[in-house]
N, C-alpha and C. Protein backbone atom coordinates (compact mmCIF):
# COMPACT_ATOMS: atom_id res chain seq x y z
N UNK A 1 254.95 139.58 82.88
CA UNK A 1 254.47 140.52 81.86
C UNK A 1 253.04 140.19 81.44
N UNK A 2 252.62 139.18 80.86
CA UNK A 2 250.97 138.36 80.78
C UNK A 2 250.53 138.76 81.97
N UNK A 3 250.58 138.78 83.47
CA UNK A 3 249.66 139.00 84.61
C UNK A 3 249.57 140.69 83.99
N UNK A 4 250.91 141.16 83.97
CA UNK A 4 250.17 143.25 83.62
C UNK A 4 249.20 143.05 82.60
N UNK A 5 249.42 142.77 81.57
CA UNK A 5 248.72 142.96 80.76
C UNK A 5 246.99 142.29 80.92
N UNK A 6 246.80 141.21 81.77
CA UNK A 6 245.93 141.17 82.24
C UNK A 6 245.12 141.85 83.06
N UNK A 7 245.55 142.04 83.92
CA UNK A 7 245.24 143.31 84.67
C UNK A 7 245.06 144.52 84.47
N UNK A 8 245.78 145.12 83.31
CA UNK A 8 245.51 146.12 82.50
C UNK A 8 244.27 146.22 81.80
N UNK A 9 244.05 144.80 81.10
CA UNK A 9 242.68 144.04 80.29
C UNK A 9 241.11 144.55 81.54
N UNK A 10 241.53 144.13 82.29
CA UNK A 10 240.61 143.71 83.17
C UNK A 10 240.09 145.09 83.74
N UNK A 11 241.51 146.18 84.52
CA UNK A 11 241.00 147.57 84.70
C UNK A 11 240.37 148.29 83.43
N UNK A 12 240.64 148.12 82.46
CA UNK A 12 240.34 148.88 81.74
C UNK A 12 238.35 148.11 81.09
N UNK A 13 238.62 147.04 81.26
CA UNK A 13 237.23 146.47 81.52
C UNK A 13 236.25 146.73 82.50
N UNK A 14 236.67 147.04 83.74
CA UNK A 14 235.73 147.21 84.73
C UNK A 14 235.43 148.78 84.16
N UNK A 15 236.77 149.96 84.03
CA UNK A 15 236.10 151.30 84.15
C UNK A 15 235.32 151.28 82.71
N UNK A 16 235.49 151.15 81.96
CA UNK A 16 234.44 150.86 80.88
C UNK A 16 233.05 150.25 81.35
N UNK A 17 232.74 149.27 81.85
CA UNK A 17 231.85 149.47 82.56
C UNK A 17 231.00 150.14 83.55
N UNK A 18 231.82 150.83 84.57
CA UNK A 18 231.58 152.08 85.43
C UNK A 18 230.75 152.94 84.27
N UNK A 19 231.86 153.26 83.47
CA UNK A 19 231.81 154.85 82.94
C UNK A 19 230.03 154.31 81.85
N UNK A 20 230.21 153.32 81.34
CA UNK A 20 228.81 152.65 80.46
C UNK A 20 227.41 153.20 81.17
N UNK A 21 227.99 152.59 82.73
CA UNK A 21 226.26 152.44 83.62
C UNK A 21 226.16 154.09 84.03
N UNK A 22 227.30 154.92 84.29
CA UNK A 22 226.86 156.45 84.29
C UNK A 22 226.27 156.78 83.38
N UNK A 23 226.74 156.76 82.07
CA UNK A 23 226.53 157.04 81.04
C UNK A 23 224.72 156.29 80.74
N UNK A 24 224.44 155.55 81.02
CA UNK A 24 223.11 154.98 80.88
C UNK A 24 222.37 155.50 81.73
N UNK A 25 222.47 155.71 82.79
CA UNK A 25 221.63 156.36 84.26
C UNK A 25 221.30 157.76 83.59
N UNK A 26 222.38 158.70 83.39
CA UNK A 26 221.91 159.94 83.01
C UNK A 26 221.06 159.89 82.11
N UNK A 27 220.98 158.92 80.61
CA UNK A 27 220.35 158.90 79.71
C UNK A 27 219.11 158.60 79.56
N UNK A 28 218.89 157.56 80.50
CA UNK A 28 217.49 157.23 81.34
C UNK A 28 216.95 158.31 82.51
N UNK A 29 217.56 158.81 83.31
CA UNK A 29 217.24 160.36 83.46
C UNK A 29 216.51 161.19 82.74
N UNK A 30 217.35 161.28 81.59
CA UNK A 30 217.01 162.74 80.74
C UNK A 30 215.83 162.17 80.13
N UNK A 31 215.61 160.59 79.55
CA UNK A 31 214.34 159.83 79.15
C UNK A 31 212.99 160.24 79.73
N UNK A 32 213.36 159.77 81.33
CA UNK A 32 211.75 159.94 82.15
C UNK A 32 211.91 161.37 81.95
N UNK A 33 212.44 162.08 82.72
CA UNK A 33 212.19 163.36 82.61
C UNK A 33 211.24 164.33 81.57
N UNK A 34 211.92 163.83 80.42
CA UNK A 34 210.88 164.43 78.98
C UNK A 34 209.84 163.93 78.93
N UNK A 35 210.11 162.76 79.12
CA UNK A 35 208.75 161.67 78.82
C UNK A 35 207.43 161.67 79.75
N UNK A 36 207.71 162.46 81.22
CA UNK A 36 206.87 162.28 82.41
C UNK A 36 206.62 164.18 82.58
N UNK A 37 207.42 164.69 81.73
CA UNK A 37 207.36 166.61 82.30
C UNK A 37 207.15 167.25 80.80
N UNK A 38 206.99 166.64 79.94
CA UNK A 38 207.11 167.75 78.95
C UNK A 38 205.53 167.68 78.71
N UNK A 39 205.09 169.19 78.34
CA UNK A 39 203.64 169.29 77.74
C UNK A 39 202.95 168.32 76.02
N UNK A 40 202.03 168.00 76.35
CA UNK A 40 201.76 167.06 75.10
C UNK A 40 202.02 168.12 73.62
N UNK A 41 202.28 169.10 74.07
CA UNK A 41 202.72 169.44 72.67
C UNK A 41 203.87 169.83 72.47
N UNK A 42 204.67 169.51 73.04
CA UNK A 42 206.15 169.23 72.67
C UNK A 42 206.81 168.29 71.81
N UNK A 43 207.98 168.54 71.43
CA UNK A 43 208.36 167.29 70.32
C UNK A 43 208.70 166.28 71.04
N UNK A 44 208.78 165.30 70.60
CA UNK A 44 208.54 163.89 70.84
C UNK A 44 209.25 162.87 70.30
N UNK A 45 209.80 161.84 70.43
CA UNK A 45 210.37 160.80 69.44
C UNK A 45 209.18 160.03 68.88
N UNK A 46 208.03 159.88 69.32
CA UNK A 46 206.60 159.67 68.86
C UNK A 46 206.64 159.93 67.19
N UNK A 47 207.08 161.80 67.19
CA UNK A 47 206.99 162.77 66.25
C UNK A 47 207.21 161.89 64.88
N UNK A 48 209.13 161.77 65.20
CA UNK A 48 209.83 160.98 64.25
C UNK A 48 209.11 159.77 63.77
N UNK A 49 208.69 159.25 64.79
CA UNK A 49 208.38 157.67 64.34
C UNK A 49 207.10 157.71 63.22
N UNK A 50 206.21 158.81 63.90
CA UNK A 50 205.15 158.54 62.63
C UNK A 50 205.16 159.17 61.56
N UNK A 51 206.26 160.18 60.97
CA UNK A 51 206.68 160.47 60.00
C UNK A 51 206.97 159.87 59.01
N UNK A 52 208.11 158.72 59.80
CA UNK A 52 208.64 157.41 59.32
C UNK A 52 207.54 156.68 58.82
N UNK A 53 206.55 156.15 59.59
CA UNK A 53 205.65 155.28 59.27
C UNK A 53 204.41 155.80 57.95
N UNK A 54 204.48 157.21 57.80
CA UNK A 54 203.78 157.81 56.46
C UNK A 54 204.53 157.34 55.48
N UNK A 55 205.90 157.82 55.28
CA UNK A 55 206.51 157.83 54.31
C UNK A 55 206.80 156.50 53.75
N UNK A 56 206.71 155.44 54.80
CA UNK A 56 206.71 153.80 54.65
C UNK A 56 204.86 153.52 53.53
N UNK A 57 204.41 154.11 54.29
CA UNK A 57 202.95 153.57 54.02
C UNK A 57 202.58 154.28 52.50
N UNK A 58 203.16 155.94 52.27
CA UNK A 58 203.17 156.17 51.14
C UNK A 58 203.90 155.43 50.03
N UNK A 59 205.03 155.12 50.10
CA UNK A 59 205.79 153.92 49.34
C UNK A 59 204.83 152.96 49.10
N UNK A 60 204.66 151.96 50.26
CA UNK A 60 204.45 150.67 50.06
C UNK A 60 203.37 150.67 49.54
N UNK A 61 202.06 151.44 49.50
CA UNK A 61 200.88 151.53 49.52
C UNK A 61 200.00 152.30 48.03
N UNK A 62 200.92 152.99 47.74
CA UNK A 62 200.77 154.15 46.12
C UNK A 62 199.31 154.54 46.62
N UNK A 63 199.37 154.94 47.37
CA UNK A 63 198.08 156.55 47.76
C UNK A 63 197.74 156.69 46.95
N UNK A 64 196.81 157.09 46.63
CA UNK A 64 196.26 158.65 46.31
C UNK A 64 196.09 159.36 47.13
N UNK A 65 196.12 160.78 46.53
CA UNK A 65 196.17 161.85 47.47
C UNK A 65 195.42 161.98 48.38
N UNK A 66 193.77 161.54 48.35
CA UNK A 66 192.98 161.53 49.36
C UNK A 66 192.94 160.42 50.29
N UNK A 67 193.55 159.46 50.12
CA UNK A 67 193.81 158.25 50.83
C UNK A 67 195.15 158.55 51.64
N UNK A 68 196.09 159.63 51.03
CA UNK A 68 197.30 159.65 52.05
C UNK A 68 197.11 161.14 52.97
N UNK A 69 196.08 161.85 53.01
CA UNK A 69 195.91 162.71 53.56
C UNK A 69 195.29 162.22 54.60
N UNK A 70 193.91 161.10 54.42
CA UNK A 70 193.20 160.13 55.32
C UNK A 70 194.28 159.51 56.36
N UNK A 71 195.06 159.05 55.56
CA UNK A 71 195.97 157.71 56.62
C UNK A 71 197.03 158.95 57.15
N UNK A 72 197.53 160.18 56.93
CA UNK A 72 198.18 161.18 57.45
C UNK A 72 197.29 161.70 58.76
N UNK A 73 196.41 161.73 58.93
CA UNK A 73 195.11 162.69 59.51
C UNK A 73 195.17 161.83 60.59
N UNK A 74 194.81 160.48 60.18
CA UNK A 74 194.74 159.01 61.10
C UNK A 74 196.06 159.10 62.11
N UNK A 75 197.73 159.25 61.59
CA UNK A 75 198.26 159.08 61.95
C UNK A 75 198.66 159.70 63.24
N UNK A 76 198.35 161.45 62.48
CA UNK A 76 198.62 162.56 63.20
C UNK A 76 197.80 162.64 64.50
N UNK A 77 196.66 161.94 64.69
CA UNK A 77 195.51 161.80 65.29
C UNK A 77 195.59 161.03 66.82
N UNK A 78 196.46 159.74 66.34
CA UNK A 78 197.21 158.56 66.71
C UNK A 78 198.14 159.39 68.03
N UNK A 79 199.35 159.66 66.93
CA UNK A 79 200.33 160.99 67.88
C UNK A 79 200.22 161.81 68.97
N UNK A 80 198.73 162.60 68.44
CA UNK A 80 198.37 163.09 69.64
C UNK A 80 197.90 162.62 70.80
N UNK A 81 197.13 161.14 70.66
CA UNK A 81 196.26 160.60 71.54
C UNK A 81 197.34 160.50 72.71
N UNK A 82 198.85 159.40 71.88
CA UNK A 82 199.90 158.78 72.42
C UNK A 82 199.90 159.93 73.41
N UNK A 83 200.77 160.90 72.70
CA UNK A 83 201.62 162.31 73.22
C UNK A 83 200.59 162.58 75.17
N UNK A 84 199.40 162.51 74.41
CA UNK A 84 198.29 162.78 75.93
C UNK A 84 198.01 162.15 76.46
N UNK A 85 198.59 160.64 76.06
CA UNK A 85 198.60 159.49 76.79
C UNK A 85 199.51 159.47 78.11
N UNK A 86 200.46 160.02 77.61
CA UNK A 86 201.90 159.88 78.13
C UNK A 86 201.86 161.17 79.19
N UNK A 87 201.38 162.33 79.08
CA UNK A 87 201.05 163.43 79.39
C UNK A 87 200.14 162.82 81.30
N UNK A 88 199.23 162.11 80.90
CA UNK A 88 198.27 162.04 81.73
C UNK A 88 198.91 161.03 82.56
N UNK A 89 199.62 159.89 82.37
CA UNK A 89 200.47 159.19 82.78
C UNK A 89 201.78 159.25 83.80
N UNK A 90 202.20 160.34 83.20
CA UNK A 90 203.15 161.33 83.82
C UNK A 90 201.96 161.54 85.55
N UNK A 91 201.43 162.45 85.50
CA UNK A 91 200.51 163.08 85.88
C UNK A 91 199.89 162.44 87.12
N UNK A 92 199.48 160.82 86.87
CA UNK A 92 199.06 159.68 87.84
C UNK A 92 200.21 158.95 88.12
N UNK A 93 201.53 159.26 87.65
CA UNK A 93 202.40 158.58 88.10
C UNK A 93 203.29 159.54 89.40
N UNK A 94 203.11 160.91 88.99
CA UNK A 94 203.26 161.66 90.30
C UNK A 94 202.66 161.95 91.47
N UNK A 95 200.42 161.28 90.86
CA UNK A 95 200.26 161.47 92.62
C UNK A 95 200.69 160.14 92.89
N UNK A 96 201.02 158.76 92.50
CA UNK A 96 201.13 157.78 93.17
C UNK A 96 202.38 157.98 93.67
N UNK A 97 203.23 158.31 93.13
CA UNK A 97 204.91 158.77 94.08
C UNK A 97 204.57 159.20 95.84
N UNK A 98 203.84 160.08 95.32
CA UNK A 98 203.44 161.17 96.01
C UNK A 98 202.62 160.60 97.59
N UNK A 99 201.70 159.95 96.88
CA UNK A 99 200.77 159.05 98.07
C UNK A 99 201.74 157.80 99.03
N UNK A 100 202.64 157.65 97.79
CA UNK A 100 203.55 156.54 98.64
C UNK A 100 204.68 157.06 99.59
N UNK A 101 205.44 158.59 98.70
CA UNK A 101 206.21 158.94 99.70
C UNK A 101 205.01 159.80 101.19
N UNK A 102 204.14 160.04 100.93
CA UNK A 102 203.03 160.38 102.14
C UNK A 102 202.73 159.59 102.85
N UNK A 103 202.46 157.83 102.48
CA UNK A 103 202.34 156.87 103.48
C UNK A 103 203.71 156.32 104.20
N UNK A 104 204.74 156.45 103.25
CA UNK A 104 206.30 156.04 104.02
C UNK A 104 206.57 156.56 104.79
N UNK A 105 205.92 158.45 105.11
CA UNK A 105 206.45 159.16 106.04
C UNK A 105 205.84 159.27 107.77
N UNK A 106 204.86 158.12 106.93
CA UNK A 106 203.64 158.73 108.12
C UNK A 106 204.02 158.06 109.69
N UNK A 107 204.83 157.06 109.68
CA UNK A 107 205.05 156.41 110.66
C UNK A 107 206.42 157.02 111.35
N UNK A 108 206.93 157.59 110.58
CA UNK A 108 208.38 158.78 110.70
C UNK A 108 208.20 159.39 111.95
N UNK A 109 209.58 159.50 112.91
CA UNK A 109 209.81 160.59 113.81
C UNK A 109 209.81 161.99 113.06
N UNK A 110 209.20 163.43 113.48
CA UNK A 110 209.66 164.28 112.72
C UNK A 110 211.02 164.43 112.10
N UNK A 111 212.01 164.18 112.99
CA UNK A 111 213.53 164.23 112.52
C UNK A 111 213.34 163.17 111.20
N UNK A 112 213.26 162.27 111.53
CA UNK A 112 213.11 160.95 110.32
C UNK A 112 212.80 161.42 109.08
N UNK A 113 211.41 161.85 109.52
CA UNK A 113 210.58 162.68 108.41
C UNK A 113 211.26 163.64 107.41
N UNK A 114 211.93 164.39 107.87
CA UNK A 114 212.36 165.71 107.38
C UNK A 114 213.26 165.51 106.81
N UNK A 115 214.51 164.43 107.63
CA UNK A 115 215.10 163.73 106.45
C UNK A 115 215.14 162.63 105.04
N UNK A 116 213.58 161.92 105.73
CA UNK A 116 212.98 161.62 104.48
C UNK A 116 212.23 162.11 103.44
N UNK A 117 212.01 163.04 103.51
CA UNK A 117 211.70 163.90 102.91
C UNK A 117 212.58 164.56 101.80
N UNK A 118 213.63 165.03 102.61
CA UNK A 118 214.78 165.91 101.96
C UNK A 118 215.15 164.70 101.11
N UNK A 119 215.79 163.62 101.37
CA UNK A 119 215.99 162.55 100.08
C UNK A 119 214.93 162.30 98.79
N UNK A 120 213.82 162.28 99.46
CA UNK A 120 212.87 161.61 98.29
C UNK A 120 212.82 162.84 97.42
N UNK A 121 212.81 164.03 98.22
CA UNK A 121 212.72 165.23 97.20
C UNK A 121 214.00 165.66 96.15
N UNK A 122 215.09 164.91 96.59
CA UNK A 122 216.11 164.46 95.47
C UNK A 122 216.10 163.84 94.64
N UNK A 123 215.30 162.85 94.88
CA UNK A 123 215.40 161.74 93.90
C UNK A 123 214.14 162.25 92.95
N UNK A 124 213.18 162.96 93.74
CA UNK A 124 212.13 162.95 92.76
C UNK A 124 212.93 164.39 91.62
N UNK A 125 213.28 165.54 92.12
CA UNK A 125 214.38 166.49 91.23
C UNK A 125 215.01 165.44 90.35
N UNK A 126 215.80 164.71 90.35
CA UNK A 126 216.86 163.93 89.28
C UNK A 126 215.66 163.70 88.65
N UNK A 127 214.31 162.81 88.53
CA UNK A 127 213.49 162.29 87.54
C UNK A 127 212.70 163.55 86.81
N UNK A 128 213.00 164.98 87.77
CA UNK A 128 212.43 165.80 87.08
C UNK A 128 210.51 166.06 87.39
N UNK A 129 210.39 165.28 88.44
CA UNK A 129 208.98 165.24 89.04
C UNK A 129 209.04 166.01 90.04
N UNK A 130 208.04 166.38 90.84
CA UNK A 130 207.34 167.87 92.05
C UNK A 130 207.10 166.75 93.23
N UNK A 131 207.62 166.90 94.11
CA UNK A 131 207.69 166.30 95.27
C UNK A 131 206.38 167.22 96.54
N UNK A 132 205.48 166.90 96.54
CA UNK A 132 204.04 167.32 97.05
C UNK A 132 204.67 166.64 98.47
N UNK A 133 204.86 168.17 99.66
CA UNK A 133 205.05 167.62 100.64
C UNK A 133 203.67 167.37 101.69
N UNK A 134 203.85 165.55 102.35
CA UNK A 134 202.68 165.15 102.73
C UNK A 134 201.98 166.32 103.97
N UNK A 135 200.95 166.17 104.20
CA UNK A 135 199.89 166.64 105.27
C UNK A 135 200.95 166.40 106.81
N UNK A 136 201.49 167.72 107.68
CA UNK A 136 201.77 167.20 108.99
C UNK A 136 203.16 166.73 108.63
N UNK A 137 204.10 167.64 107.50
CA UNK A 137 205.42 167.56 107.23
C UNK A 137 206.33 168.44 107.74
């Protein structure tokens, strides 16, 4: 009876784990995805955070009004830079995909090719990135 119940312990430990790392993959998915495809003026968890950080700084700090419009302006300023940080990032992180899946292919039989191709252009769909097919594909 102790070995079932161990074993019971243990299955039910491993699929909990299974089901955890799905559950994390998609979530990190849906992460890059926004984070590498959405336009810099989209909402953002950026958004939240420096909201947070006004309303901290108005507390801790007793503003005045022209001093919390200043450090608001500053913040909002901040946000955007990030937001187009991330934007442009995205951006150089797809031609380097891009250049690498173009040099991986280059040594490829066409057959090879076409099926390397067809994969990478999966994987790059799940991250939500444009798969630029190379020169002589």
């Amino acid at each position: 009876m102790r070995a079932r119940a161990w074993i019971a312990a243990g299955l039910f430990f491993v699929a909990g784990m299974a089901v955890g790392s799905i559950i994390t993959l998609r979530i990190g998915q849906r992460l890059v995805r926004h984070a590498f495809s959405a336009p810099a003026d989209a909402p953002a968890p950026i958004d939240h955070r420096a909201k947070k950080i006004e309303a901290q700084l108005k507390r801790a700090l007793d503003l005045s009004p022209s001093q919390e419009a200043q450090v608001d302006a500053a913040i909002e300023q901040t946000t955007h830079e990030f937001k187009a940080l991330r934007v442009d990032t995205g951006r150089r992180l797809q031609e380097v995909l891009n250049r690498g899946v173009a040099a991986a292919a280059a040594p490829l039989t066409p057959a090879q090719r076409a099926k390397f191709l067809e994969l990478a252009k999966e994987r790059m769909d799940r991250l939500g990135l444009v798969l630029t097919p190379p020169p002589n594909s």
